[in-house]
N, C-alpha and C. Protein backbone atom coordinates (compact mmCIF):
# COMPACT_ATOMS: atom_id res chain seq x y z
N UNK A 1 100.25 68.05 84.06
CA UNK A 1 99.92 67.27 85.24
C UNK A 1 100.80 67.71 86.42
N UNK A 2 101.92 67.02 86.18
CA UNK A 2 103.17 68.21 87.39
C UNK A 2 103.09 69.41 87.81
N UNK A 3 102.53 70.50 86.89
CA UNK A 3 102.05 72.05 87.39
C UNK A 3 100.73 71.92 88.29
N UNK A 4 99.55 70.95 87.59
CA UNK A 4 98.74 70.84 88.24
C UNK A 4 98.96 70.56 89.88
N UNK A 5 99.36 69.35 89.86
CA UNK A 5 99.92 69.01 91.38
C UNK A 5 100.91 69.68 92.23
N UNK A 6 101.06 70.58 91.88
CA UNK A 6 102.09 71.45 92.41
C UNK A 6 101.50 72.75 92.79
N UNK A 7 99.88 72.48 92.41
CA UNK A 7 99.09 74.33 93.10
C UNK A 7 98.86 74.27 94.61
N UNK A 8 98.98 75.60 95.08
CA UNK A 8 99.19 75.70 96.46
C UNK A 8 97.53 75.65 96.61
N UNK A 9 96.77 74.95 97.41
CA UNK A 9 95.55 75.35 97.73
C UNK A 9 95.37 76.64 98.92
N UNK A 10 94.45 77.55 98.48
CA UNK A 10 94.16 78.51 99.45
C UNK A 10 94.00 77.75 100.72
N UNK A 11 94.20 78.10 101.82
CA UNK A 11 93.64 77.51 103.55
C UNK A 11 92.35 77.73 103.52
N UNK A 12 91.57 78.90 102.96
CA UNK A 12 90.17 78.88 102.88
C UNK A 12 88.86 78.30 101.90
N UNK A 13 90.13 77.90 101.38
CA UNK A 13 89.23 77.01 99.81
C UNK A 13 88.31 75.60 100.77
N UNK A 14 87.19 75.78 100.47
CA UNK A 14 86.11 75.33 100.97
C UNK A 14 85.38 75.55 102.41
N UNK A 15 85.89 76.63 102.49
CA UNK A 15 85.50 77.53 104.07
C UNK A 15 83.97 77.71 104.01
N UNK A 16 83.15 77.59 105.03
CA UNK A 16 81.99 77.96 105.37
C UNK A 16 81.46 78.64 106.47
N UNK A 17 81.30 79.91 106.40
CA UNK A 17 81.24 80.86 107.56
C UNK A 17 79.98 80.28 108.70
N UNK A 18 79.97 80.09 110.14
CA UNK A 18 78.74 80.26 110.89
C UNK A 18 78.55 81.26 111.18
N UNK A 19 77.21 82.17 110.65
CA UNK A 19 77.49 83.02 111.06
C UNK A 19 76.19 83.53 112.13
N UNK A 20 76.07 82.40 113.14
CA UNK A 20 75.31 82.21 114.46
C UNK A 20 75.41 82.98 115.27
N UNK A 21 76.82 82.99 115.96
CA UNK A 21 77.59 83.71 116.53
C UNK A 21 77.49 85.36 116.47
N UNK A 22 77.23 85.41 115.36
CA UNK A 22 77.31 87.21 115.19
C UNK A 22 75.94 87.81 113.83
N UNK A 23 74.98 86.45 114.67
CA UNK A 23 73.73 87.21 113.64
C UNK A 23 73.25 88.81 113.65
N UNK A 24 73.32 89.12 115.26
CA UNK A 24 72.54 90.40 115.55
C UNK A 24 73.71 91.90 114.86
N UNK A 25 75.19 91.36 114.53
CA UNK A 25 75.76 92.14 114.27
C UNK A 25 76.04 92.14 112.75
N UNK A 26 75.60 91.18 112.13
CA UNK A 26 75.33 91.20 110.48
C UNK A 26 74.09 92.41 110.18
N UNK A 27 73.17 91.79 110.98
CA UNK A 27 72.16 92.50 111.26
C UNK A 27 72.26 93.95 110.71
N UNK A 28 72.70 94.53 111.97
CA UNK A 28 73.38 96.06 112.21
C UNK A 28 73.81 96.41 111.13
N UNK A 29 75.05 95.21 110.47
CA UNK A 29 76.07 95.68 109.52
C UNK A 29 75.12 96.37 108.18
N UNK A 30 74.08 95.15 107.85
CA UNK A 30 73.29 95.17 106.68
C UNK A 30 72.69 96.41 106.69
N UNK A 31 72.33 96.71 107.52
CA UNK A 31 70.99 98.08 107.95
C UNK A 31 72.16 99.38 107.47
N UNK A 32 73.02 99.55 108.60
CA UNK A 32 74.04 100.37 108.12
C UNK A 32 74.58 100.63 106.53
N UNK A 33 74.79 99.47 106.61
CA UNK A 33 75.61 99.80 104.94
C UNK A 33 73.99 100.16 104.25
N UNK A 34 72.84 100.02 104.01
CA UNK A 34 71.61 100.43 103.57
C UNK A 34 71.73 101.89 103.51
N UNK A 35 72.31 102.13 104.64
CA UNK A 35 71.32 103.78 105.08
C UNK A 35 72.50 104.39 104.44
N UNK A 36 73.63 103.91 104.12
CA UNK A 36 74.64 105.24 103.71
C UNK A 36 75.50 104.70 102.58
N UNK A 37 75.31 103.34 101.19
CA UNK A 37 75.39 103.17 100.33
C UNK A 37 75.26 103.83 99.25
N UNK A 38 74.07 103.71 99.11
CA UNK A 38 73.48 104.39 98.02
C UNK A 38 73.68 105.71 97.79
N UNK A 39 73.59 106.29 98.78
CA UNK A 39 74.25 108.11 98.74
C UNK A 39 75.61 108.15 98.64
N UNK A 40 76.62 107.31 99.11
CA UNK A 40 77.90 107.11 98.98
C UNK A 40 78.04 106.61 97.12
N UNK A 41 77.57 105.64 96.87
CA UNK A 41 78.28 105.09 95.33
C UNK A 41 77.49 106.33 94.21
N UNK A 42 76.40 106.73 94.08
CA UNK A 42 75.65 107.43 93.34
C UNK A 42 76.37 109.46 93.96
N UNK A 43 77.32 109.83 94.49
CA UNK A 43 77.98 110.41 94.83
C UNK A 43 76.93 111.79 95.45
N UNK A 44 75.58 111.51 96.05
CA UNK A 44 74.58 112.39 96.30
C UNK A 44 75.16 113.02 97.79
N UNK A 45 76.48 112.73 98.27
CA UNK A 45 76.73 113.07 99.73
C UNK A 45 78.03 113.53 99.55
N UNK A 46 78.88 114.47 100.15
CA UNK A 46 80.23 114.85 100.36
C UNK A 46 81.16 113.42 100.77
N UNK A 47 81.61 112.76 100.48
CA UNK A 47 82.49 111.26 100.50
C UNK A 47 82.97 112.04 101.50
N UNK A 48 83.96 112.92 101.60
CA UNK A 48 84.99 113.71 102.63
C UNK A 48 84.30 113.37 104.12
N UNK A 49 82.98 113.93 103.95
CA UNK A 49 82.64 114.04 105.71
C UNK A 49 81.96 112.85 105.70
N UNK A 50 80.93 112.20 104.94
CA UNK A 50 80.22 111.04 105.23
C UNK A 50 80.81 109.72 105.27
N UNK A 51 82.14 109.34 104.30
CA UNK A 51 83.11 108.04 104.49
C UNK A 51 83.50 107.71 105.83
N UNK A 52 83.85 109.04 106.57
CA UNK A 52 84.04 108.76 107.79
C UNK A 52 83.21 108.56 109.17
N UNK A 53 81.68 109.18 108.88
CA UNK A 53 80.51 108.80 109.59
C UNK A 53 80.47 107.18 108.99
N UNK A 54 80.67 106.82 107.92
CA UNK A 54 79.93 105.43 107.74
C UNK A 54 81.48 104.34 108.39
N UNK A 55 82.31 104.65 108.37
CA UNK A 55 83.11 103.61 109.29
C UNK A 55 82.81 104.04 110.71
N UNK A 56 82.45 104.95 110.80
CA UNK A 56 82.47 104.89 112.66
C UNK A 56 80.76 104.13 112.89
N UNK A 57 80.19 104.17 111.98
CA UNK A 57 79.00 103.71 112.00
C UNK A 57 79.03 102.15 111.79
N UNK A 58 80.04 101.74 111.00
CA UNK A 58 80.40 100.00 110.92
C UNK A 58 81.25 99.26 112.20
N UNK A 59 82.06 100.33 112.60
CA UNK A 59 82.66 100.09 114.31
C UNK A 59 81.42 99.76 115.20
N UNK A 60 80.73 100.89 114.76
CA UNK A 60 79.75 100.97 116.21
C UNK A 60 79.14 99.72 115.93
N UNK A 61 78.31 99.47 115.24
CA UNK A 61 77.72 98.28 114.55
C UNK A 61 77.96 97.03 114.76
N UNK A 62 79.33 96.94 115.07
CA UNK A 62 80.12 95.18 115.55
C UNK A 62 81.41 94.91 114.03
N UNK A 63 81.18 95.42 113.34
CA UNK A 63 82.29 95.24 112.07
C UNK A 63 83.77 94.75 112.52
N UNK A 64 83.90 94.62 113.49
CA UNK A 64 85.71 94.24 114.03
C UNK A 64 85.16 93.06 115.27
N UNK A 65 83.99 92.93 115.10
CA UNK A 65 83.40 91.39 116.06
C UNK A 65 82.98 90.41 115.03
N UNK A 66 82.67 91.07 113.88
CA UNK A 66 82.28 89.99 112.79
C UNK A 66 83.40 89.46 112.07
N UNK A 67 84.63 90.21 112.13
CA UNK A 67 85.87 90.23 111.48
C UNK A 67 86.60 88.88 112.11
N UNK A 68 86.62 89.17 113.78
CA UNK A 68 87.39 88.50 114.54
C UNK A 68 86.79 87.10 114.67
N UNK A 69 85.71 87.23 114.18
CA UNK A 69 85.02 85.68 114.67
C UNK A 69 85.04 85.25 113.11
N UNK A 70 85.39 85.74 112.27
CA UNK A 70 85.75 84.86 110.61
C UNK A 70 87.34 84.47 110.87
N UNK A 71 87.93 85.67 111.06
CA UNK A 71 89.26 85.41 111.65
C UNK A 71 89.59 84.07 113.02
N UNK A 72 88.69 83.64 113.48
CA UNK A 72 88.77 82.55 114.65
C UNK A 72 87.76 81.77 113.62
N UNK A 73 87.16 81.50 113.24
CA UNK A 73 86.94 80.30 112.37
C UNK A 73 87.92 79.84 111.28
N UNK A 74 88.15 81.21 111.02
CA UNK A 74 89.87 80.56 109.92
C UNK A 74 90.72 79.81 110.82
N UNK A 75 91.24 79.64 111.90
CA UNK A 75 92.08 79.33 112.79
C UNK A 75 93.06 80.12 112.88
N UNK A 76 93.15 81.53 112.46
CA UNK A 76 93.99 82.33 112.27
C UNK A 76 94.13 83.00 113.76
């Protein structure tokens, strides 16, 4: 009982994302990760040159606007 009451709860334990705010850039995100997944995990592409097309492709996309607005709903 004492250990029990003594757990730290996560700050995000029962968090619920809106994710209103940044539909059109989920959007993007989803499509993106589509087009260069599957050739990435099934290893049909050079990882070397394409890992780095697919983050500049998640930048372009909004990936650090979807970040910042989970990050501002955390209150972080």
């Amino acid at each position: 009982m004492e250990y029990n009451e003594s757990a730290i709860t996560a700050p995000h334990n029962g968090f619920t994302f809106d994710n209103a705010p940044v539909e059109s850039e989920i959007a993007a995100l989803t499509s993106t990760v589509e087009e260069y997944a599957k050739a990435l995990e099934t290893g049909m592409v050079d990882p070397d040159e394409n890992i780095p097309k697919f983050q500049k492709a998640l930048e372009d996309n909004g990936v650090n606007t979807l970040l910042e607005e989970i990050a501002a709903q955390l209150g972080k």
